[in-house]
N, C-alpha and C. Protein backbone atom coordinates (compact mmCIF):
# COMPACT_ATOMS: atom_id res chain seq x y z
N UNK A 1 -127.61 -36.21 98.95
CA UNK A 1 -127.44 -37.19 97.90
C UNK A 1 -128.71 -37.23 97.04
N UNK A 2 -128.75 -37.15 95.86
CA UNK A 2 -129.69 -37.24 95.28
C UNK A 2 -130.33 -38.87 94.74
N UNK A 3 -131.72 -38.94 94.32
CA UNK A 3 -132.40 -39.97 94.71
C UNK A 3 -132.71 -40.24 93.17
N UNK A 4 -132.87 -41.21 92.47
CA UNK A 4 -133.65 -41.48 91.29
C UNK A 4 -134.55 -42.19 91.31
N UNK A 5 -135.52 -42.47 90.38
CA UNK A 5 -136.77 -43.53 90.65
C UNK A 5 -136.37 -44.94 91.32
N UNK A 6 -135.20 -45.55 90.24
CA UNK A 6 -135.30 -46.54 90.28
C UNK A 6 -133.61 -46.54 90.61
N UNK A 7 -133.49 -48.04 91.24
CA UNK A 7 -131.81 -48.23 90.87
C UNK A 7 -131.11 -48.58 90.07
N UNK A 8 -129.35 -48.18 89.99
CA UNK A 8 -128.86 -48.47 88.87
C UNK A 8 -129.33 -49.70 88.02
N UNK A 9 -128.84 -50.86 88.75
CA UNK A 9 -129.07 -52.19 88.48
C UNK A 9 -130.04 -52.22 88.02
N UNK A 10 -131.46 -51.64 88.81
CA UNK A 10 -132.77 -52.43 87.87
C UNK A 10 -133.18 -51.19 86.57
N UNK A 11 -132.41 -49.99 86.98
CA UNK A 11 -132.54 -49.64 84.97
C UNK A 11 -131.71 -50.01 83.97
N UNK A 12 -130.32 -50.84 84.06
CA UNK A 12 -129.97 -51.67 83.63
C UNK A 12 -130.47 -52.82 82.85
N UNK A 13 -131.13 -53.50 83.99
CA UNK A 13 -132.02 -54.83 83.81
C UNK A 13 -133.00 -54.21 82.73
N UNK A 14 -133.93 -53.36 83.56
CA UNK A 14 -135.08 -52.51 82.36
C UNK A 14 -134.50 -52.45 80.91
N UNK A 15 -133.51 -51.75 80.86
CA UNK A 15 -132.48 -51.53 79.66
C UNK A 15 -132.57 -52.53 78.61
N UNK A 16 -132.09 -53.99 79.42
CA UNK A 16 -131.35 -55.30 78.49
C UNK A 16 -132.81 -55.81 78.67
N UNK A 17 -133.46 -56.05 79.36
CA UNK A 17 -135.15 -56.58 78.51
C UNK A 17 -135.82 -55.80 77.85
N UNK A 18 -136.41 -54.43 77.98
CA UNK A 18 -136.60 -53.92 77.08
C UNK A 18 -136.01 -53.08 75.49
N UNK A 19 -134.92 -53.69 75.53
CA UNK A 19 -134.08 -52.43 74.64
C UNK A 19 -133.96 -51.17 74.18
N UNK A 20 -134.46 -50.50 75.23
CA UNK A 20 -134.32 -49.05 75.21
C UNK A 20 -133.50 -48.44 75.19
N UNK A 21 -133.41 -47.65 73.75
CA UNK A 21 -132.51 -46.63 73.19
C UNK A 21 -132.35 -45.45 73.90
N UNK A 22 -131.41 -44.48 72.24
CA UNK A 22 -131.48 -43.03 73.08
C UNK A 22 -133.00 -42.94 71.86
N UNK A 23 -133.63 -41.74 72.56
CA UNK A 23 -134.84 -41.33 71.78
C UNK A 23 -134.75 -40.97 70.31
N UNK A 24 -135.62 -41.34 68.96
CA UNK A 24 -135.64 -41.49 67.94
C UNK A 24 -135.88 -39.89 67.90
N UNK A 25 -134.73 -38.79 67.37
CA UNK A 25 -135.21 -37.21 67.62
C UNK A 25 -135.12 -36.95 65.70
N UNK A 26 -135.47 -37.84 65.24
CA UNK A 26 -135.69 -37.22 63.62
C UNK A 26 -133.92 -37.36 62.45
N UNK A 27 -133.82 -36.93 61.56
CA UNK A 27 -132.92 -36.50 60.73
C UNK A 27 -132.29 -35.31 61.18
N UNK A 28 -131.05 -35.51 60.99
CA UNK A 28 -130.31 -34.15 61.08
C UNK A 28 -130.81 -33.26 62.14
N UNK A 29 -130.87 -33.42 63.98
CA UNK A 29 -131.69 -33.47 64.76
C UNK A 29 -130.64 -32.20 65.42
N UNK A 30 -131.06 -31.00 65.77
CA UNK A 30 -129.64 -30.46 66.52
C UNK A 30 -128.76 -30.15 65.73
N UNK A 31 -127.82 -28.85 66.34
CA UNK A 31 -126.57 -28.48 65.83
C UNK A 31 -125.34 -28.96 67.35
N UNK A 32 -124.21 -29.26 66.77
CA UNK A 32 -123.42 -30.05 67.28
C UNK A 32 -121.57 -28.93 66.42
N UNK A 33 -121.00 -28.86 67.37
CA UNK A 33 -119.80 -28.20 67.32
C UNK A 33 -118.60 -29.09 67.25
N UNK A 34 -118.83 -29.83 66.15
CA UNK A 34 -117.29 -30.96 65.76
C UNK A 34 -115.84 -30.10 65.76
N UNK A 35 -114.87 -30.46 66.50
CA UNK A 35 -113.81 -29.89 66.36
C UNK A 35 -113.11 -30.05 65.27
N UNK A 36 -113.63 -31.12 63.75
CA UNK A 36 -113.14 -31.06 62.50
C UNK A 36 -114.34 -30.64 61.39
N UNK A 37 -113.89 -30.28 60.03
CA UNK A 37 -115.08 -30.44 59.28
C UNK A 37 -115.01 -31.53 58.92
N UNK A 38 -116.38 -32.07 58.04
CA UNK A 38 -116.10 -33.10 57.20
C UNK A 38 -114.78 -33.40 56.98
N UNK A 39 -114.78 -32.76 55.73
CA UNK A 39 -113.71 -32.90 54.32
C UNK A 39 -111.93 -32.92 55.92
N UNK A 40 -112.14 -32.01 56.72
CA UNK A 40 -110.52 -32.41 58.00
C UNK A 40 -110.79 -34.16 58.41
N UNK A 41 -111.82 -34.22 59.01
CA UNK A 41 -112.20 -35.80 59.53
C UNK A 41 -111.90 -36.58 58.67
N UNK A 42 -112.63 -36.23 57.12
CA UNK A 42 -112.55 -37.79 56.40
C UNK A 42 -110.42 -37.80 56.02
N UNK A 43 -109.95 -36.54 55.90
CA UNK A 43 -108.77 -36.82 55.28
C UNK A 43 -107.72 -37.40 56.87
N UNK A 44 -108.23 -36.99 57.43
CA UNK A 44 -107.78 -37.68 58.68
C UNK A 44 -107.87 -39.19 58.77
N UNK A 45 -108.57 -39.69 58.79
CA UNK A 45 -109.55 -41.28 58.45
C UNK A 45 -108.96 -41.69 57.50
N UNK A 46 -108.74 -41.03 56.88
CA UNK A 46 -108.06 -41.84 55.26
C UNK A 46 -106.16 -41.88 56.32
N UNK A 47 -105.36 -40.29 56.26
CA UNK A 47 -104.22 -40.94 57.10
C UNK A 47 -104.11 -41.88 58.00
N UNK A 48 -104.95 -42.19 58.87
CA UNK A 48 -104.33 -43.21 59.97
C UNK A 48 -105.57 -44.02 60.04
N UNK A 49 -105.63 -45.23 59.13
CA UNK A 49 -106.47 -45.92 59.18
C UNK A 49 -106.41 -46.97 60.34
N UNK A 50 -107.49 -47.57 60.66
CA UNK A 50 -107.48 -48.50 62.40
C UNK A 50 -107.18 -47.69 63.35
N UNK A 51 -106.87 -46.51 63.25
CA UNK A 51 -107.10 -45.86 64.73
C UNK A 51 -108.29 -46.09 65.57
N UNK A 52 -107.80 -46.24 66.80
CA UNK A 52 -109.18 -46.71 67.89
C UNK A 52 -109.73 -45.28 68.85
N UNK A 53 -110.66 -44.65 68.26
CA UNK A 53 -110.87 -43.53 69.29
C UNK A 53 -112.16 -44.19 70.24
N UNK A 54 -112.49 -43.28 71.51
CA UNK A 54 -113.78 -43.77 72.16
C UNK A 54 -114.29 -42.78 72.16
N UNK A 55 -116.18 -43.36 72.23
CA UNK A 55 -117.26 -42.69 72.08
C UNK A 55 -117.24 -41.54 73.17
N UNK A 56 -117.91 -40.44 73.17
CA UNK A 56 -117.83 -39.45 74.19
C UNK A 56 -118.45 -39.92 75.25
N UNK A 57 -119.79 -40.68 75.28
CA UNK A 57 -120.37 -40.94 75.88
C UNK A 57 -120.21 -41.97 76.97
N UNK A 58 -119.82 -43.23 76.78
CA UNK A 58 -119.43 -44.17 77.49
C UNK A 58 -118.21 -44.80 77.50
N UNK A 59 -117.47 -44.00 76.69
CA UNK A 59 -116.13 -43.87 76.51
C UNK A 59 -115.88 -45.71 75.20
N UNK A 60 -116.94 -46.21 74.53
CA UNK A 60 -116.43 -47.49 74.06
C UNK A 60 -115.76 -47.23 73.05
N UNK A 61 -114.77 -48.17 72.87
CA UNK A 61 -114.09 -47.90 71.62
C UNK A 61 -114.31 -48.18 70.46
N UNK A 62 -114.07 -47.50 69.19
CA UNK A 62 -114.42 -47.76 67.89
C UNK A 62 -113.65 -47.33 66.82
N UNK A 63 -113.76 -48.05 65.72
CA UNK A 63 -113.01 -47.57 64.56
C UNK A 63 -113.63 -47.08 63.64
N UNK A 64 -113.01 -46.25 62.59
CA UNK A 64 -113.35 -45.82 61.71
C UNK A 64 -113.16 -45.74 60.36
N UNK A 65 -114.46 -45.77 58.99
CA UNK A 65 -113.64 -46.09 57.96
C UNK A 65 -113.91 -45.29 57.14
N UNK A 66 -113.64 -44.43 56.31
CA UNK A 66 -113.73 -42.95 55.07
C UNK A 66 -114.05 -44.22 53.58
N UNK A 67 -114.89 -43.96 52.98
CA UNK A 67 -115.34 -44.43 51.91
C UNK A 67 -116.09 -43.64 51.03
N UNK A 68 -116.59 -44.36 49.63
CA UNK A 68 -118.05 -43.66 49.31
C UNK A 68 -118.79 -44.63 49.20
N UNK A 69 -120.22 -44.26 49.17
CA UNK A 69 -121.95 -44.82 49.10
C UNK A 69 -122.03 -45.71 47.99
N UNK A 70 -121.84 -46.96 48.12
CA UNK A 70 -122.18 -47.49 47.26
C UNK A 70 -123.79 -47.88 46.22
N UNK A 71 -124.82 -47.38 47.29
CA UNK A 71 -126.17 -47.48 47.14
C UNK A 71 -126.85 -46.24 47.90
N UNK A 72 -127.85 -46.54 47.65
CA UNK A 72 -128.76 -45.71 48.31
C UNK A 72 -128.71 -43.89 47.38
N UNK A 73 -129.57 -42.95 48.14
CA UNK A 73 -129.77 -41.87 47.91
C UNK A 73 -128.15 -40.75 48.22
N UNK A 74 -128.20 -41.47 48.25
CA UNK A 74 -126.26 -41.14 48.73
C UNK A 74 -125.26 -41.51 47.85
N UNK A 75 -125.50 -42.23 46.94
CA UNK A 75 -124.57 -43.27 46.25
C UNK A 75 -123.37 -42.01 45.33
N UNK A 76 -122.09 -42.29 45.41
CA UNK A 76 -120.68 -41.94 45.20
C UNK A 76 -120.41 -40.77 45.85
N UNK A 77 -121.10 -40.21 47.33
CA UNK A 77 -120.78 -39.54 48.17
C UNK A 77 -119.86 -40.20 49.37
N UNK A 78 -118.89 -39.05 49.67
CA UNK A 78 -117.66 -39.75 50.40
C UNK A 78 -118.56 -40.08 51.76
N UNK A 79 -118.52 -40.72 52.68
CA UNK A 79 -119.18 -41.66 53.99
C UNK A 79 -117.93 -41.60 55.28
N UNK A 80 -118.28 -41.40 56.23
CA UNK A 80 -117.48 -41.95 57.31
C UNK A 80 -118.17 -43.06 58.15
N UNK A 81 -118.24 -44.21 58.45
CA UNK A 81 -118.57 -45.30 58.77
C UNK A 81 -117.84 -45.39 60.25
N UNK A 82 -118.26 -45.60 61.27
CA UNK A 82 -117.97 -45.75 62.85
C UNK A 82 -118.56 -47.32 62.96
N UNK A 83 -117.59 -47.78 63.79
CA UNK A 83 -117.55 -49.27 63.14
C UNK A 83 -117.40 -49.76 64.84
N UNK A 84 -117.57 -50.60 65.76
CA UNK A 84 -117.77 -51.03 67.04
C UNK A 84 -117.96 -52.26 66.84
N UNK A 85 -117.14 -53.43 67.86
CA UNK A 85 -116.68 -54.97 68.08
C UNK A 85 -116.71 -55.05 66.69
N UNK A 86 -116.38 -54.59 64.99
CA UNK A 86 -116.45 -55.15 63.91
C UNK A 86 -117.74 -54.70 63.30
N UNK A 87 -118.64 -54.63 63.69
CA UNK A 87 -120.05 -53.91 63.21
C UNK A 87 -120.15 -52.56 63.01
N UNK A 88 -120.78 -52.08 61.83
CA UNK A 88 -121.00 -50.26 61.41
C UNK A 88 -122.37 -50.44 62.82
N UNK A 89 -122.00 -49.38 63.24
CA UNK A 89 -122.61 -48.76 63.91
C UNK A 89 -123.64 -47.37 63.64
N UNK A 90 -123.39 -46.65 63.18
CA UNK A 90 -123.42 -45.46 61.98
C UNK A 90 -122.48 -45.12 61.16
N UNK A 91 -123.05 -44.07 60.35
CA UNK A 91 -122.60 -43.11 58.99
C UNK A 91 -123.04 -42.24 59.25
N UNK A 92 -121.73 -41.15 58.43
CA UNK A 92 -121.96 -39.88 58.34
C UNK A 92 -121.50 -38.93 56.79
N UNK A 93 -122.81 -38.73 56.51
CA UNK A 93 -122.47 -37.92 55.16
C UNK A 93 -122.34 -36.86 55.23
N UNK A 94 -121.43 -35.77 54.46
CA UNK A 94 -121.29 -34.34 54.66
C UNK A 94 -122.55 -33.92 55.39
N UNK A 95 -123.10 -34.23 54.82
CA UNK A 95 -124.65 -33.67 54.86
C UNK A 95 -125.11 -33.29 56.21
N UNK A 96 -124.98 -34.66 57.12
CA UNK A 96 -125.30 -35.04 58.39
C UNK A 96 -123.86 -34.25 59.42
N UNK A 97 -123.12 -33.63 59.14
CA UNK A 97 -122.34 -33.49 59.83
C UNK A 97 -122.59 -32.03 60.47
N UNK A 98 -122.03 -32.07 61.72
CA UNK A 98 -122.83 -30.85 62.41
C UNK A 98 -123.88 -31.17 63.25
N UNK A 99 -124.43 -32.50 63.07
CA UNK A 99 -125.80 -32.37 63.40
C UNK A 99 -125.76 -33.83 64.79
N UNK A 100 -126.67 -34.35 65.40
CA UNK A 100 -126.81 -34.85 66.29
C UNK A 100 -127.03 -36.39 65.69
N UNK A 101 -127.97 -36.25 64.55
CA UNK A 101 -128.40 -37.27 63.83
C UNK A 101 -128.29 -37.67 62.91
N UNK A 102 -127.83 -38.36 62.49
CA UNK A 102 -127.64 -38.57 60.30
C UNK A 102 -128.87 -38.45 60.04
N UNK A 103 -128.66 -38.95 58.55
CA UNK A 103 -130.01 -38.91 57.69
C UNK A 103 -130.64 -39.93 58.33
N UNK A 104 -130.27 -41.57 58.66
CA UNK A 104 -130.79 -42.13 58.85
C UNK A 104 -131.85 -42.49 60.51
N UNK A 105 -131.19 -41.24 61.36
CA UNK A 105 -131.86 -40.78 62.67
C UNK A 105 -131.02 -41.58 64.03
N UNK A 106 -130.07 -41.76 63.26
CA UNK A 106 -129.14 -42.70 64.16
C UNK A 106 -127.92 -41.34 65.08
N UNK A 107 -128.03 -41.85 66.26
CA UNK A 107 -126.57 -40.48 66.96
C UNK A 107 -125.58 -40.93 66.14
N UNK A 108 -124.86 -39.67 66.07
CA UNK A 108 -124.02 -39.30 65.51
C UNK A 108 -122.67 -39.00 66.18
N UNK A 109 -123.09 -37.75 67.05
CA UNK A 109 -122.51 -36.90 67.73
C UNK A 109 -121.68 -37.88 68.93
N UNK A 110 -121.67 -38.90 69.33
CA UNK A 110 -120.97 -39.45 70.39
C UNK A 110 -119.67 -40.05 69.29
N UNK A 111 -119.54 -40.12 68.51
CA UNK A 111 -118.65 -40.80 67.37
C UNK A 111 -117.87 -39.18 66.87
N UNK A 112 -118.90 -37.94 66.10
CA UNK A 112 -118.20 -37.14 65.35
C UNK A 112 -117.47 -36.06 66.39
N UNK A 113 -117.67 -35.96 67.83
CA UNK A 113 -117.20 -35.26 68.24
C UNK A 113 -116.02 -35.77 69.11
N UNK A 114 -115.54 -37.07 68.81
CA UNK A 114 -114.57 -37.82 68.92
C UNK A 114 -113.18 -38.23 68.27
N UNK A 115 -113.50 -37.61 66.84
CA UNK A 115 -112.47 -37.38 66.17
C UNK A 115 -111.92 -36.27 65.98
């Protein structure tokens, strides 16, 4: 059986007092093998809007919404928005797709390789 430092529970605990993330690995961090492109995902997103897929990772569920940028360095580029209990969670611009990280250094990949 293998042994870890600490136990579940108290890296848990560690977890919810300290708020420790996944590690901050930059912009566009990694290549990542989406089973859609962009332009398949977003027209997908646009057909079946409120679909509930889950994250790869911990399996939570989330929705998704196809738009464009209303602001920013991005602005009237189409967006996919991953949306969790009602809150954006991340975005993904063409740009960022493929990759582990958006522009903004946020994961990606537990959301894009889910659709």
């Amino acid at each position: 059986m293998k042994r870890y430092p600490i136990s579940l529970a108290k890296y848990r605990l560690l977890k919810r007092e300290t708020g420790m993330k996944k590690p901050n690995l930059g912009a566009h961090y990694g290549a990542i093998a989406n089973p859609q492109t962009f332009a398949q995902a977003y027209a997908y997103v646009l057909a079946y809007p409120g679909m509930v897929f889950h994250t790869t990772g911990n399996g939570t569920p989330f929705t998704v919404i196809a738009s464009q940028s209303t602001k920013g360095r991005h602005i009237g580029e189409k967006v996919i928005r991953f949306l969790s209990s009602g809150q954006e969670r991340a975005k993904a611009y063409q740009c960022c797709w493929g990759h582990k990280t958006n522009c903004l250094r946020t994961h990606i990949d537990c959301y894009t390789l889910a659709i």
